[in-house]
C-alpha atoms as a PDB file:
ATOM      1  CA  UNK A   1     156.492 393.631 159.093  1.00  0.00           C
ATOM      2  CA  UNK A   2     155.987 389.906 159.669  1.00  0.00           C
ATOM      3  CA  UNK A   3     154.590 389.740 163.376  1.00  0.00           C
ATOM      4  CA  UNK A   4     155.331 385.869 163.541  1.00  0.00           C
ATOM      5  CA  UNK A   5     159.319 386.486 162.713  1.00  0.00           C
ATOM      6  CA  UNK A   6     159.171 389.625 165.095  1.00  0.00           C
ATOM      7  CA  UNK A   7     157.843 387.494 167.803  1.00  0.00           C
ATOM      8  CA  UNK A   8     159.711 384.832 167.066  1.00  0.00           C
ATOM      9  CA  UNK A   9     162.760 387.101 167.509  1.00  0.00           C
ATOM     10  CA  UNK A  10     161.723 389.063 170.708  1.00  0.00           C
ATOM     11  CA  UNK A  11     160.874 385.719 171.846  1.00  0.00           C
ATOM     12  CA  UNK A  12     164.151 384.240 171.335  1.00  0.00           C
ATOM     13  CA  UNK A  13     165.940 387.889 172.624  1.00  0.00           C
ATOM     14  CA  UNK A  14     163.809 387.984 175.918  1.00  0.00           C
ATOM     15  CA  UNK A  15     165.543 384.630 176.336  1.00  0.00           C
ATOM     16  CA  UNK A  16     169.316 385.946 175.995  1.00  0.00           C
ATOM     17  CA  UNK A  17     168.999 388.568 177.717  1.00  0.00           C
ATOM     18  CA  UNK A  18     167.073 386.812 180.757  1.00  0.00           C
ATOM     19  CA  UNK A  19     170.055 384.375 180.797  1.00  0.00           C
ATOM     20  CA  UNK A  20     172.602 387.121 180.723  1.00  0.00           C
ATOM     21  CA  UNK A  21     175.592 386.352 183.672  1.00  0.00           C
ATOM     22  CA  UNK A  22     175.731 390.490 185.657  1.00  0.00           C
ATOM     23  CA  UNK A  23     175.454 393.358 184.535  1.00  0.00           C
ATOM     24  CA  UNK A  24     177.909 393.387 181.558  1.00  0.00           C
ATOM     25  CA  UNK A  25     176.817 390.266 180.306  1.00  0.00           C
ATOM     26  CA  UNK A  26     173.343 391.613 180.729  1.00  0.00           C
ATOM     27  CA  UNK A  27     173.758 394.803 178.407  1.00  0.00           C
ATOM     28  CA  UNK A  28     176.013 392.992 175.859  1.00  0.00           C
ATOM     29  CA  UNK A  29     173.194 390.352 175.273  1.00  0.00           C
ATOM     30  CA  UNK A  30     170.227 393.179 175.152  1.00  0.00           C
ATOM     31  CA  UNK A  31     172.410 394.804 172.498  1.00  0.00           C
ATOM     32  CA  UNK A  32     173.087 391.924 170.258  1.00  0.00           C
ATOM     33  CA  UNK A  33     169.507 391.118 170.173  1.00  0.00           C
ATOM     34  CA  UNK A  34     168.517 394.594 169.634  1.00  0.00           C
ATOM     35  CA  UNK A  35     170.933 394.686 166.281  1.00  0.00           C
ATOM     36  CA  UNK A  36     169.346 391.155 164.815  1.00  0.00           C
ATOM     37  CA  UNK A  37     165.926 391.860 165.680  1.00  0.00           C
ATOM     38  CA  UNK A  38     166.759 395.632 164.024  1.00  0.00           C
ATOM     39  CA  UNK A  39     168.312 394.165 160.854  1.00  0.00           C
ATOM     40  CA  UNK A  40     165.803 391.535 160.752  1.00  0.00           C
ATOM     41  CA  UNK A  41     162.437 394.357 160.953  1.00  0.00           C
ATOM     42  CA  UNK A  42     164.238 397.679 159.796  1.00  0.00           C
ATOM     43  CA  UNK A  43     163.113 399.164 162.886  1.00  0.00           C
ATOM     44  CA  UNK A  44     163.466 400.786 166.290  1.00  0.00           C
ATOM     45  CA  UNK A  45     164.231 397.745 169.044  1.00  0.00           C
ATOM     46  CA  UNK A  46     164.893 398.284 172.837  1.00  0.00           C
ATOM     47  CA  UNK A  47     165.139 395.730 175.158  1.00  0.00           C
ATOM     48  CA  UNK A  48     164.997 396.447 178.843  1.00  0.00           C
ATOM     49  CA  UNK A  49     166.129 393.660 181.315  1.00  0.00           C
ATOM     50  CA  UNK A  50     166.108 395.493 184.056  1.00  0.00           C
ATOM     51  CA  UNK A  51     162.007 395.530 183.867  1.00  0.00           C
ATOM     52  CA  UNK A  52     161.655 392.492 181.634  1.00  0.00           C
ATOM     53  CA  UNK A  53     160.348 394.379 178.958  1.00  0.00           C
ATOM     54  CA  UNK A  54     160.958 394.268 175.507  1.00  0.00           C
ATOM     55  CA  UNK A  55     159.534 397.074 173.199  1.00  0.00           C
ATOM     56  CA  UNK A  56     159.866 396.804 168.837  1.00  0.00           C
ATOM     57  CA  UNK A  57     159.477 400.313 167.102  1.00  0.00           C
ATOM     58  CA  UNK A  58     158.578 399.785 162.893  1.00  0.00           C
ATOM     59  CA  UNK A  59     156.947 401.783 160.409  1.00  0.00           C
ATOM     60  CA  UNK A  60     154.665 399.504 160.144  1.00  0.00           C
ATOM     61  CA  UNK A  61     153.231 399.409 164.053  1.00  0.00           C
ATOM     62  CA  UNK A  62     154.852 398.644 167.379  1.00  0.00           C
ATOM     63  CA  UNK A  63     155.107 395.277 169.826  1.00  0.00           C
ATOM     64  CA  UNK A  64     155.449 395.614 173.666  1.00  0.00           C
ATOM     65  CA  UNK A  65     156.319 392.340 175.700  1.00  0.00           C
ATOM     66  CA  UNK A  66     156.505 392.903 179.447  1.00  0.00           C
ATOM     67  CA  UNK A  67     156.152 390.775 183.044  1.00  0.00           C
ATOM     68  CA  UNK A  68     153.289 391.727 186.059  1.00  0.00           C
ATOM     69  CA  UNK A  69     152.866 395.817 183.939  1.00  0.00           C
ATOM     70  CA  UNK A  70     149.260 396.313 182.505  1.00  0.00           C
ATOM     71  CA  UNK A  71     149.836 398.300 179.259  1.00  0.00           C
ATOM     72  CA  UNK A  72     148.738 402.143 179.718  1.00  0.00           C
ATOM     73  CA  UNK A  73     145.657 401.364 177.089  1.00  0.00           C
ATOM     74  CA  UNK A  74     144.245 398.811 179.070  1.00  0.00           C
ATOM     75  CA  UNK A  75     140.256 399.963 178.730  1.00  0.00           C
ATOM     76  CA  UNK A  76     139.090 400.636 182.254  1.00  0.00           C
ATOM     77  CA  UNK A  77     135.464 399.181 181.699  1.00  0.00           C
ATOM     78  CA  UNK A  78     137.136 395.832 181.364  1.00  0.00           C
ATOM     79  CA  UNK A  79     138.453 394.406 185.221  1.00  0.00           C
ATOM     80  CA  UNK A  80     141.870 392.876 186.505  1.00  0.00           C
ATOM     81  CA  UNK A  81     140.767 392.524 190.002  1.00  0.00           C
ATOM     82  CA  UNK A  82     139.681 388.705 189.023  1.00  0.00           C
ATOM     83  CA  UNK A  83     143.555 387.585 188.934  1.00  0.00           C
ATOM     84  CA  UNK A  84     147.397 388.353 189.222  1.00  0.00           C
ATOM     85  CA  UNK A  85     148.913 390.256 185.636  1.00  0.00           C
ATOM     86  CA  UNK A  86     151.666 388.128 185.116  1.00  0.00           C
ATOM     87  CA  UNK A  87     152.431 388.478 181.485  1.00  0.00           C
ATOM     88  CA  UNK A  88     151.488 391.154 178.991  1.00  0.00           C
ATOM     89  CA  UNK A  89     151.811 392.203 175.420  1.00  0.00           C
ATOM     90  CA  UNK A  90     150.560 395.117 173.570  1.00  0.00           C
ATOM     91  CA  UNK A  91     150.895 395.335 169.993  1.00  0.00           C
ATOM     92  CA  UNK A  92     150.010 398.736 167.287  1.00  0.00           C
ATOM     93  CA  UNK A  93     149.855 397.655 163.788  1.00  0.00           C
ATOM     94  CA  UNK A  94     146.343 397.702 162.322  1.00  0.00           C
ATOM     95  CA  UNK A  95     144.878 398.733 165.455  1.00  0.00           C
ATOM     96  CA  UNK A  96     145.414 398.242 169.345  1.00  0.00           C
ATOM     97  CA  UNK A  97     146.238 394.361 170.417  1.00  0.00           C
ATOM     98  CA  UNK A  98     146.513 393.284 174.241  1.00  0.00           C
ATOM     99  CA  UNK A  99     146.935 390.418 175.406  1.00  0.00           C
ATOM    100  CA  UNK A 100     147.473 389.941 179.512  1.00  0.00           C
ATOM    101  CA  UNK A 101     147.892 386.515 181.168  1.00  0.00           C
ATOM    102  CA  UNK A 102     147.756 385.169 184.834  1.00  0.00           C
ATOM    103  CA  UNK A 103     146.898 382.941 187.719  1.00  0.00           C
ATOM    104  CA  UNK A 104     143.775 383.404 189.403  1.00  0.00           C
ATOM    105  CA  UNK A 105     142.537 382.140 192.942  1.00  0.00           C
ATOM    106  CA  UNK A 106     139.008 381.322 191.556  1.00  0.00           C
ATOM    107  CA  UNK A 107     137.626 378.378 189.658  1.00  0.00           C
ATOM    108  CA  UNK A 108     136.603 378.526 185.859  1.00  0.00           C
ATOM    109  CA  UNK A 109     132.655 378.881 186.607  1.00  0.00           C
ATOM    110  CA  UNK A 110     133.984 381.907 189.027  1.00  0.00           C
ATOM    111  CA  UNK A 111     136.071 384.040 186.762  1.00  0.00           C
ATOM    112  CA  UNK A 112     133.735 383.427 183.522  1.00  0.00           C
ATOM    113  CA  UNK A 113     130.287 384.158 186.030  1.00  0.00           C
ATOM    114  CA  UNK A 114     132.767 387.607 187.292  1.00  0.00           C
ATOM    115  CA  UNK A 115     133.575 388.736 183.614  1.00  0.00           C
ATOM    116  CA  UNK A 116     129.755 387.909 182.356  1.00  0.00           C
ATOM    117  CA  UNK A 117     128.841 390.312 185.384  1.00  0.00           C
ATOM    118  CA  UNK A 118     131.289 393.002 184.591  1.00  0.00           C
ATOM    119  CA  UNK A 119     130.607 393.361 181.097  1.00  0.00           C
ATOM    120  CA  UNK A 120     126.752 392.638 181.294  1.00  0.00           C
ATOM    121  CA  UNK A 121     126.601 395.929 178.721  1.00  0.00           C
ATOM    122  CA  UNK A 122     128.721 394.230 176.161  1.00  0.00           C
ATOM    123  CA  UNK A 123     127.676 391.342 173.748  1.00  0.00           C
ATOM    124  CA  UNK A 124     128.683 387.814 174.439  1.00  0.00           C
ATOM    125  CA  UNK A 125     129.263 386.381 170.975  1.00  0.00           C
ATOM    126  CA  UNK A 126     130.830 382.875 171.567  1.00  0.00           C
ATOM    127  CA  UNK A 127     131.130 380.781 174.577  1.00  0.00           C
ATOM    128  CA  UNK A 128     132.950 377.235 174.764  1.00  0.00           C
ATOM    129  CA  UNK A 129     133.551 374.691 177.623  1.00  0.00           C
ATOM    130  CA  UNK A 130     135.047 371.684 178.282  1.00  0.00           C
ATOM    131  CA  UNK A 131     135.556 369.457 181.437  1.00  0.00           C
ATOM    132  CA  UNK A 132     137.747 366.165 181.750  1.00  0.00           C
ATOM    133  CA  UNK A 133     138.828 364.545 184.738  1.00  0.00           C
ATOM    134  CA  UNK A 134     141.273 367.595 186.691  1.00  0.00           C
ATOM    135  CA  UNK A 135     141.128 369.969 184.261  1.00  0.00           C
ATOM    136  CA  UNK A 136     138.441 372.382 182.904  1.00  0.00           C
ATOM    137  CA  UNK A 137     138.312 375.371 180.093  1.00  0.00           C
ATOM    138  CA  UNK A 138     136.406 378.143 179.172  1.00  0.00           C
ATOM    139  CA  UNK A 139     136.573 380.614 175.941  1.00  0.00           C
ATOM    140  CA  UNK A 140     134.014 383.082 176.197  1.00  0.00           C
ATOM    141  CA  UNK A 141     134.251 386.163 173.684  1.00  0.00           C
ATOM    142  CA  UNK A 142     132.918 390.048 173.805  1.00  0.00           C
ATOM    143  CA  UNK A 143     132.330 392.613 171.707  1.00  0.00           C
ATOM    144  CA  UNK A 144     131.092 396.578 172.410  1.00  0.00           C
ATOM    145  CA  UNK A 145     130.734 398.250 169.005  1.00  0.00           C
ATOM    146  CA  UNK A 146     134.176 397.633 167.419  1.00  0.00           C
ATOM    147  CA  UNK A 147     136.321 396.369 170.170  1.00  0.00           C
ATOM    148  CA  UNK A 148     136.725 392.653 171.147  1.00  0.00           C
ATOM    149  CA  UNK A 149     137.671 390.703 174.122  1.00  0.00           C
ATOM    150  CA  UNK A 150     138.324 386.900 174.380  1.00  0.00           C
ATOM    151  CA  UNK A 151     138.806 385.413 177.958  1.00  0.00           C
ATOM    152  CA  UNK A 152     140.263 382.207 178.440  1.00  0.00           C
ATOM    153  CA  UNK A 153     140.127 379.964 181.694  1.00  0.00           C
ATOM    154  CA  UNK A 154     141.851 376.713 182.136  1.00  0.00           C
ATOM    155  CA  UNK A 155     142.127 374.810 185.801  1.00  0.00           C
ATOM    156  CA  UNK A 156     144.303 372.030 185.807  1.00  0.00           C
ATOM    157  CA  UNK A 157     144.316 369.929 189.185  1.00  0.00           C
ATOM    158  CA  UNK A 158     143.188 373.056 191.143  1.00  0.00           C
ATOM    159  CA  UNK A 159     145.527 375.301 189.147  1.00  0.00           C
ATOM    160  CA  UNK A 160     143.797 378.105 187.452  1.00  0.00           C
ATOM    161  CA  UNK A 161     145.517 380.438 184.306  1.00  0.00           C
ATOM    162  CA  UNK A 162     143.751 383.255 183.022  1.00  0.00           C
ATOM    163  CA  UNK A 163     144.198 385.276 179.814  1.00  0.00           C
ATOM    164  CA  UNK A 164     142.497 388.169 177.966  1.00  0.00           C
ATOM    165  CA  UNK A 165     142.801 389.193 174.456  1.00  0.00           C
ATOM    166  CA  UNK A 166     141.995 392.729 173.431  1.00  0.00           C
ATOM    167  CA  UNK A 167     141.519 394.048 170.671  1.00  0.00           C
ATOM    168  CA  UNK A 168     140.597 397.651 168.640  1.00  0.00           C
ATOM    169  CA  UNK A 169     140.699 400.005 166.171  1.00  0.00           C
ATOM    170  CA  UNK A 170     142.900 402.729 166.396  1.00  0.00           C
END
């Protein structure tokens, strides 16, 4: 399976059937992306605009795109109380992929100092910052034995984004 073309593909579907026209519309663009993205990856599709979601069965893993849902794997060692789950992804092929995105309330030197806290236990193994003018970014990166988290924190003019990238073996 070729992630980039799947993505590529579900990205491209989530767009059709987001700009579907009622309910009929609706279905008959979810369908029609289901069949390409199908004949394109020889698998399972199902598309769900009614919850935003977009889920792609293969043999060789799976892909989950959804709005504001935490995936069901989500580790609970690792918080979401720091900001608002906007976007999420899961992803099964050589292991367990999540990535969640998000605005946050808090500055940069907030959420980093709130995720350094929480995961005190695991081992910080890269940190990276930058600062220009309005806008500010952090990178700092995890691990705990064999699973991996990256956090990412950009403000821009007072405007801060969150994301986390997770990753493990299955």
């Amino acid at each position: 399976m070729k992630v980039r073309a799947i993505g590529t593909l579900a990205l491209g579907a989530a767009l059709v059937v987001t700009a579907g026209c009622g309910k009929v519309a609706e279905k008959a663009a979810e369908k029609t992306a289901e069949k390409v993205v199908e004949d394109q990856t020889g698998g399972s599709v199902d598309f769900d605009a009614d919850d935003g979601g977009i889920d792609i069965e293969t043999e060789d893993g799976s892909l989950s795109i959804g709005t504001g849902d935490v995936p069901e794997e989500w580790p609970a060692d690792i918080p979401l109380d720091v900001f608002e789950v906007e976007t999420s992804s899961s992803s099964r092929t050589d292991g367990l992929s999540i990535y969640l995105s998000g605005p946050a309330s808090s500055s940069v030197d907030d959420v980093v100092a709130a995720y350094r806290d929480a995961l005190s236990d695991w081992d910080e193994t890269g940190d990276l910052s930058s600062s220009t003018g309005d806008f500010e970014s952090a990178t700092v990166s995890f691990e705990d034995g064999d699973r991996t988290l990256t956090l990412n924190v950009v403000e821009d003019a007072g405007d801060t984004q969150v994301s986390l990238s997770y990753s493990a073996p299955e």
